[in-house]
C-alpha atoms as a PDB file:
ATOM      1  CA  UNK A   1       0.000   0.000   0.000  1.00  0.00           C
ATOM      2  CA  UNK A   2       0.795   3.105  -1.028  1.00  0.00           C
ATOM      3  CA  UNK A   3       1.291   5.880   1.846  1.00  0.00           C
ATOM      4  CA  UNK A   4       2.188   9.467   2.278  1.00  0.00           C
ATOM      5  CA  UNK A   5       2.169  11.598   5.392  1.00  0.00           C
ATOM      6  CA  UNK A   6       1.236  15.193   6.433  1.00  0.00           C
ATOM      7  CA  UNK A   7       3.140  16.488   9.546  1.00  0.00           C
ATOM      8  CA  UNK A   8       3.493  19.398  11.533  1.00  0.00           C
ATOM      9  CA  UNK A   9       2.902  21.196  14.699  1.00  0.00           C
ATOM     10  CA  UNK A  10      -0.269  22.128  16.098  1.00  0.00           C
ATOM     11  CA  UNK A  11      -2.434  24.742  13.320  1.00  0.00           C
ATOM     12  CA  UNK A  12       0.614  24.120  11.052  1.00  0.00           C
ATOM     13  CA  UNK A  13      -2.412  23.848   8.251  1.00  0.00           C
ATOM     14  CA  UNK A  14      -1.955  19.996   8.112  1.00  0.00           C
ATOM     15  CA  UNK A  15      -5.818  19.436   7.801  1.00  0.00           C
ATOM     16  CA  UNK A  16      -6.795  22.079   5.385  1.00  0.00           C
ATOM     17  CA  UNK A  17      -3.389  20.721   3.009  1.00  0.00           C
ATOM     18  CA  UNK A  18      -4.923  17.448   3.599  1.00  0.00           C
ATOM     19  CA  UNK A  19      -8.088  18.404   2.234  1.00  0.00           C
ATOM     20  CA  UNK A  20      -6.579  20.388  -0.564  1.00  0.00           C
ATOM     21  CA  UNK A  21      -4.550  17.350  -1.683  1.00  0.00           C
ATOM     22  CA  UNK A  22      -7.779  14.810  -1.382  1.00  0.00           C
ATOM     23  CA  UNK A  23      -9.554  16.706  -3.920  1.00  0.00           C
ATOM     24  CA  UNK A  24      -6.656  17.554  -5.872  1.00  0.00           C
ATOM     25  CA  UNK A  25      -5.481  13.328  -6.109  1.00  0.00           C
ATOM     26  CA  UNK A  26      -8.793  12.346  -6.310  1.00  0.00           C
ATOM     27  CA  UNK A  27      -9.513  15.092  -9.204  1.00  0.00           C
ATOM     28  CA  UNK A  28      -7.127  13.019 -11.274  1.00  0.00           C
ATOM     29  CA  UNK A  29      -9.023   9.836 -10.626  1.00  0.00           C
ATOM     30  CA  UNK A  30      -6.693   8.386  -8.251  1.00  0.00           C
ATOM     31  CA  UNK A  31      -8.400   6.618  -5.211  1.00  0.00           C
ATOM     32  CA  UNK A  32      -7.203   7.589  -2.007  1.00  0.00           C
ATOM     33  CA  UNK A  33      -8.312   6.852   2.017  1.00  0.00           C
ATOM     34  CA  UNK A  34      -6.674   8.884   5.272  1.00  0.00           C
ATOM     35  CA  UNK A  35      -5.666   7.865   8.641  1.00  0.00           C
ATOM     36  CA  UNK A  36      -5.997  10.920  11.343  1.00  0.00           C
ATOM     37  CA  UNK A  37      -4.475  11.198  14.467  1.00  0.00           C
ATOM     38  CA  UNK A  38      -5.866  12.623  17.061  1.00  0.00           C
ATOM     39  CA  UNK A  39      -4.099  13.197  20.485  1.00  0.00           C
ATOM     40  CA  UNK A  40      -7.477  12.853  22.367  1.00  0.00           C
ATOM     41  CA  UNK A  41     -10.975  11.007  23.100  1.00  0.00           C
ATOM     42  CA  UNK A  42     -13.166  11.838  20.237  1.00  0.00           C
ATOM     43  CA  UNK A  43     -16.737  10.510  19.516  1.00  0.00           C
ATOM     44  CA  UNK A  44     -18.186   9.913  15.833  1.00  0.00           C
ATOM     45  CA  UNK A  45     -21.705   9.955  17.411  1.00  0.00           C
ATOM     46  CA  UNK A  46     -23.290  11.768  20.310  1.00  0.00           C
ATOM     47  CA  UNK A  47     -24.818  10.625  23.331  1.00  0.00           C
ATOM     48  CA  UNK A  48     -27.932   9.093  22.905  1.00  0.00           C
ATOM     49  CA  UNK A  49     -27.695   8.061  19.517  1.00  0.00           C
ATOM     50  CA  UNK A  50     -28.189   3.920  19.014  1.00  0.00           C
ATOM     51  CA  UNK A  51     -24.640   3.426  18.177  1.00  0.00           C
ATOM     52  CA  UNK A  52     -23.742   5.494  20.879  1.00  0.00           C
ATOM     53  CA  UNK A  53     -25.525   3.439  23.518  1.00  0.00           C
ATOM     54  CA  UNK A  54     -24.180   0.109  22.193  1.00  0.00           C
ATOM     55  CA  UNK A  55     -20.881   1.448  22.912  1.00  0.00           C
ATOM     56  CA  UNK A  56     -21.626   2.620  26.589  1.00  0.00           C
ATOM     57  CA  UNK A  57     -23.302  -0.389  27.563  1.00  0.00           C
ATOM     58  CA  UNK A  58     -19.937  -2.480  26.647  1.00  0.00           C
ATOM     59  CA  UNK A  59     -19.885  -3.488  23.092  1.00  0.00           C
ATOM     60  CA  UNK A  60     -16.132  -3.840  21.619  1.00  0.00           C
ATOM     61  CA  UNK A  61     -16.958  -2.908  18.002  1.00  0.00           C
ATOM     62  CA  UNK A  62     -19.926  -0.844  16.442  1.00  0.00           C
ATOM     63  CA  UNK A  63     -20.552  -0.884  13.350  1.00  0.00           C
ATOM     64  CA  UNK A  64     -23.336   1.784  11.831  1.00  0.00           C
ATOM     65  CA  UNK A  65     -24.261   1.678   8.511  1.00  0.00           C
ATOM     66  CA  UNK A  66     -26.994   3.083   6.272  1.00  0.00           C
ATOM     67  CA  UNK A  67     -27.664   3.461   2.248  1.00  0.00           C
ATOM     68  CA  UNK A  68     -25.481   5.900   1.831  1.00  0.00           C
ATOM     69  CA  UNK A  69     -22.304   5.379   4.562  1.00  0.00           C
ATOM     70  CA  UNK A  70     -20.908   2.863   7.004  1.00  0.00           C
ATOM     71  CA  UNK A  71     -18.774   3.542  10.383  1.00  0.00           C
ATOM     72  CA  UNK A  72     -16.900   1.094  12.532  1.00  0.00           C
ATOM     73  CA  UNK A  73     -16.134   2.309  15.675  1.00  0.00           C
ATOM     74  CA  UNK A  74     -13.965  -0.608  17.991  1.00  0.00           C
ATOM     75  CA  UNK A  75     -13.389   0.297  21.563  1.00  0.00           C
ATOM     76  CA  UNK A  76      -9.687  -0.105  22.923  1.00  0.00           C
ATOM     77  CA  UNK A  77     -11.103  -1.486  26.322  1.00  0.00           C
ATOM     78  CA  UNK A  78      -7.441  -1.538  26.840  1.00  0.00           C
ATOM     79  CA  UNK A  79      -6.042   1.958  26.834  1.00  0.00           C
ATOM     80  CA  UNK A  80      -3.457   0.499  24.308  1.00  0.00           C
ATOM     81  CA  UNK A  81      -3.028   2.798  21.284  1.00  0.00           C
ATOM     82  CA  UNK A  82      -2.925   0.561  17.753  1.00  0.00           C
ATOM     83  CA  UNK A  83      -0.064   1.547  15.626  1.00  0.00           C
ATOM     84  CA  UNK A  84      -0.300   3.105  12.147  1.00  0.00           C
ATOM     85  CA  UNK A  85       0.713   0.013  10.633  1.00  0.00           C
ATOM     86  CA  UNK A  86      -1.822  -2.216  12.265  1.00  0.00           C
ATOM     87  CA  UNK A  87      -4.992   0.244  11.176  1.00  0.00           C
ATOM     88  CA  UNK A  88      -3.475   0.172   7.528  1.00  0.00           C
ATOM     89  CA  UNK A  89      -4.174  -3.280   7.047  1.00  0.00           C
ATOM     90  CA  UNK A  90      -8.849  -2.156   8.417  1.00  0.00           C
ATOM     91  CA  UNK A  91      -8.553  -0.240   5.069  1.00  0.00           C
ATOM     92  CA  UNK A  92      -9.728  -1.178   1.353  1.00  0.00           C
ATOM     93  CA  UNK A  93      -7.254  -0.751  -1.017  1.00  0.00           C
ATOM     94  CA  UNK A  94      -6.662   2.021  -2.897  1.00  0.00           C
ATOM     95  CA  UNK A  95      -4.128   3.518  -4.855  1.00  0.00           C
ATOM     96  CA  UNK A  96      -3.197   6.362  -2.162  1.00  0.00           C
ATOM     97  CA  UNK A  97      -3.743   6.375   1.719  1.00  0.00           C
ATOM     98  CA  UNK A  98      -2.462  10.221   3.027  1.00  0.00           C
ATOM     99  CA  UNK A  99      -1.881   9.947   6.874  1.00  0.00           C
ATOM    100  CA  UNK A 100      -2.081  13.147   8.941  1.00  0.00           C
ATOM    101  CA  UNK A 101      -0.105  13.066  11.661  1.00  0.00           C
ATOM    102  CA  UNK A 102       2.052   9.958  13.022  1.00  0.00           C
ATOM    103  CA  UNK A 103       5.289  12.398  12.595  1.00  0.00           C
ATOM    104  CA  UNK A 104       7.226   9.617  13.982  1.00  0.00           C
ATOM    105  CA  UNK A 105       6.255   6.346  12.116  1.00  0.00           C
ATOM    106  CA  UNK A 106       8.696   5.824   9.246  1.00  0.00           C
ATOM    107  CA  UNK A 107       6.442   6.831   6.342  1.00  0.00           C
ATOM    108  CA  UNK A 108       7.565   9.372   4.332  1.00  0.00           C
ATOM    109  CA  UNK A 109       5.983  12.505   5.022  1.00  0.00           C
ATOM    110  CA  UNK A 110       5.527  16.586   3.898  1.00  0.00           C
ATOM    111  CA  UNK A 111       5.914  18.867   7.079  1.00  0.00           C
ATOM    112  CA  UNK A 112       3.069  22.041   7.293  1.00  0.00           C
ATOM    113  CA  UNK A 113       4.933  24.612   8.355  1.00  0.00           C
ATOM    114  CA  UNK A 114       2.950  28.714   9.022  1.00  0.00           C
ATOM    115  CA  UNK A 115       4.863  30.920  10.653  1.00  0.00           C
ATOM    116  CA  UNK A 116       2.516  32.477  12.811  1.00  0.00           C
ATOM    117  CA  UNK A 117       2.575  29.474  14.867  1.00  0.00           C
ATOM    118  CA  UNK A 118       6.161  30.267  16.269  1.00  0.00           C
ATOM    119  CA  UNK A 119       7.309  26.830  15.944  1.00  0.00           C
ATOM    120  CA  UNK A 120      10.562  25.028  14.754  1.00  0.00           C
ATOM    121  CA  UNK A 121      10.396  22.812  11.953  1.00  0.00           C
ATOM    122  CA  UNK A 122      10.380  19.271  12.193  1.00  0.00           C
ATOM    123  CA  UNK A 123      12.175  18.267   8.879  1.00  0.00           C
ATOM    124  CA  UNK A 124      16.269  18.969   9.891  1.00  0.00           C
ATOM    125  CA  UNK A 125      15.972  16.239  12.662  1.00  0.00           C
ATOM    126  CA  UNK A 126      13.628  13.944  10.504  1.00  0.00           C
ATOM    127  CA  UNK A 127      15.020  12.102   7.331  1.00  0.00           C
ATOM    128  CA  UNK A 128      11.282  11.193   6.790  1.00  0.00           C
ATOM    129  CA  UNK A 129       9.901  14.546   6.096  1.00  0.00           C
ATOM    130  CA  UNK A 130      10.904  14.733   2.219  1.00  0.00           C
ATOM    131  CA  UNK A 131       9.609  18.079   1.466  1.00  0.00           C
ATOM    132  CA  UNK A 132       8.174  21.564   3.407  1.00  0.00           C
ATOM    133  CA  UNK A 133       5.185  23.001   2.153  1.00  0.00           C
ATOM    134  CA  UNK A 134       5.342  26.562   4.307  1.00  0.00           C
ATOM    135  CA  UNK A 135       3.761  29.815   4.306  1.00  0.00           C
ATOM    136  CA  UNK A 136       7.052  31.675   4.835  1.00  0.00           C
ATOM    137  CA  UNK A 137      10.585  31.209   2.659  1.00  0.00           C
ATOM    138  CA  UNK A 138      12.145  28.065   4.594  1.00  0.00           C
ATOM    139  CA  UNK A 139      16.078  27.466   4.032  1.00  0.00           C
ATOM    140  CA  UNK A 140      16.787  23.569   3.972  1.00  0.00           C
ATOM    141  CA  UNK A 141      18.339  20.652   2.054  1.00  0.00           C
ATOM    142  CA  UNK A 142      14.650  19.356   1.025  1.00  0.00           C
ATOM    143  CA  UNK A 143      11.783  20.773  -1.787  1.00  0.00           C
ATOM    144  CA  UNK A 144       9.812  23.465  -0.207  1.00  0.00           C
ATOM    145  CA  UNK A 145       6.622  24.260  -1.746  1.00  0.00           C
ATOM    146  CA  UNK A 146       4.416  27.240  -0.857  1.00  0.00           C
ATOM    147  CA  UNK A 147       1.706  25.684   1.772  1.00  0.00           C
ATOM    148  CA  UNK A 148      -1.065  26.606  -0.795  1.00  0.00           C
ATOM    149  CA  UNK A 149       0.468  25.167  -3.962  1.00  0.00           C
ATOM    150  CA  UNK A 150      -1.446  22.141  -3.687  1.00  0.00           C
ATOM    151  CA  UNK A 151      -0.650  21.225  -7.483  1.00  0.00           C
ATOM    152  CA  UNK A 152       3.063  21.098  -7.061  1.00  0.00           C
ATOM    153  CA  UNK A 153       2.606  19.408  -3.452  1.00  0.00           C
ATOM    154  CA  UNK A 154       0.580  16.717  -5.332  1.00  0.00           C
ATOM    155  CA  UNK A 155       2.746  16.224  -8.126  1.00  0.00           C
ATOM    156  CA  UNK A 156       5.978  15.917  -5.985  1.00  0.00           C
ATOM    157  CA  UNK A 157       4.048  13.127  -3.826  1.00  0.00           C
ATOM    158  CA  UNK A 158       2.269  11.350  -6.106  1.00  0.00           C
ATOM    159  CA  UNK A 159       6.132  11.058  -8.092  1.00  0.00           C
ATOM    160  CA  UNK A 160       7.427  10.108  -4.717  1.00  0.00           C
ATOM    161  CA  UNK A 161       4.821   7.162  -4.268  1.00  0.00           C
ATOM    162  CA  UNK A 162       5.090   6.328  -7.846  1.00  0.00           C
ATOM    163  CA  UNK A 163       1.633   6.740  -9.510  1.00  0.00           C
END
C-alpha cells in the first residue's frame, strides 16, 4: 500500500493541506483513504444516539451503517493505542492512503509549516519529512513548496509514491 504523510505542529495547516490534496489526487481519478491522528478522546456519534448506547453499555466494536455510509467504531477497552501500521491493514485498497499526523512512524511525510505558529520545523531532525510546504521562505536541504500550492505538493508526492 501506497502511503504518504502530512506532519506538523499544532495549526501548522496539516488538515486544510490534507483536504486540498484529497480533492486535488482524487480530481485526477486516483483513489485515495486517510488515517488521522488525534491526540485525544473523540466521539463519531453523540450521546444518545443507538450506536452510541451500544458502545456505553460495553460493546467492543460498532458498526453503523446506512444506504449511503458505514462507520466502525472498535473500543480499545485496553487503553493500548494501535499503531499506524496495524490500522493500515482495516482499510480497502486504494491507490493512495495520506496519513495526517504519526510524525514519527517511518512513512515518508511533507511537514506544514505557518509561521505564525512560532514553531521550529520538524524536517532537519527527521530524514522522513521529504519536502516543506510553508507559508514563509524556509532554508533547507529538502523541496519546499508554498503551503497553498497544492498542485506542485501533489505532483511531488504522487512522483514520490510512484503513480
Amino acid at each position: 500500500m501506497r502511503i504518504y504523510g502530512v506532519v506538523g505542529w499544532k495549526n501548522a495547516g496539516k488538515t486544510g493541506l490534507m483536504e486540498r490534496l484529497v480533492a486535488e489526487i482524487t480530481g485526477r481519478g486516483f483513489s485515495v483513504s486517510t488515517v488521522k491522528h488525534a491526540h485525544h478522546t473523540f466521539d463519531v456519534d453523540q450521546p444518545g444516539k443507538d450506536s452510541y448506547r451500544h458502545r456505553d453499555a460495553g460493546a467492543r466494536e460498532v458498526l453503523l451503517a446506512s444506504r449511503t455510509r458505514w462507520a466502525l467504531m472498535h473500543e480499545m477497552r485496553n487503553d493500548e493505542e494501535p499503531t499506524l501500521e496495524a490500522l493500515l491493514t482495516k482499510l480497502a485498497p486504494v491507490d493512495l492512503v495520506l496519513v495526517e499526523g504519526y510524525k514519527r512512524d517511518a512513512h515518508p511525510k511533507v511537514e506544514a509549516h505557518r509561521s505564525v505558529t512560532g514553531n521550529p520545523l520538524i524536517a532537519p531532525e527527521d530524514p522522513t519529512v521529504r519536502a516543506i510546504a510553508a507559508d514563509v521562505a524556509v532554508d533547507s536541504d529538502r523541496p519546499v513548496f508554498d503551503l497553498n500550492d497544492t498542485v506542485s505538493i501533489a505532483d511531488f508526492v504522487l512522483k514520490e509514491v510512484g503513480l
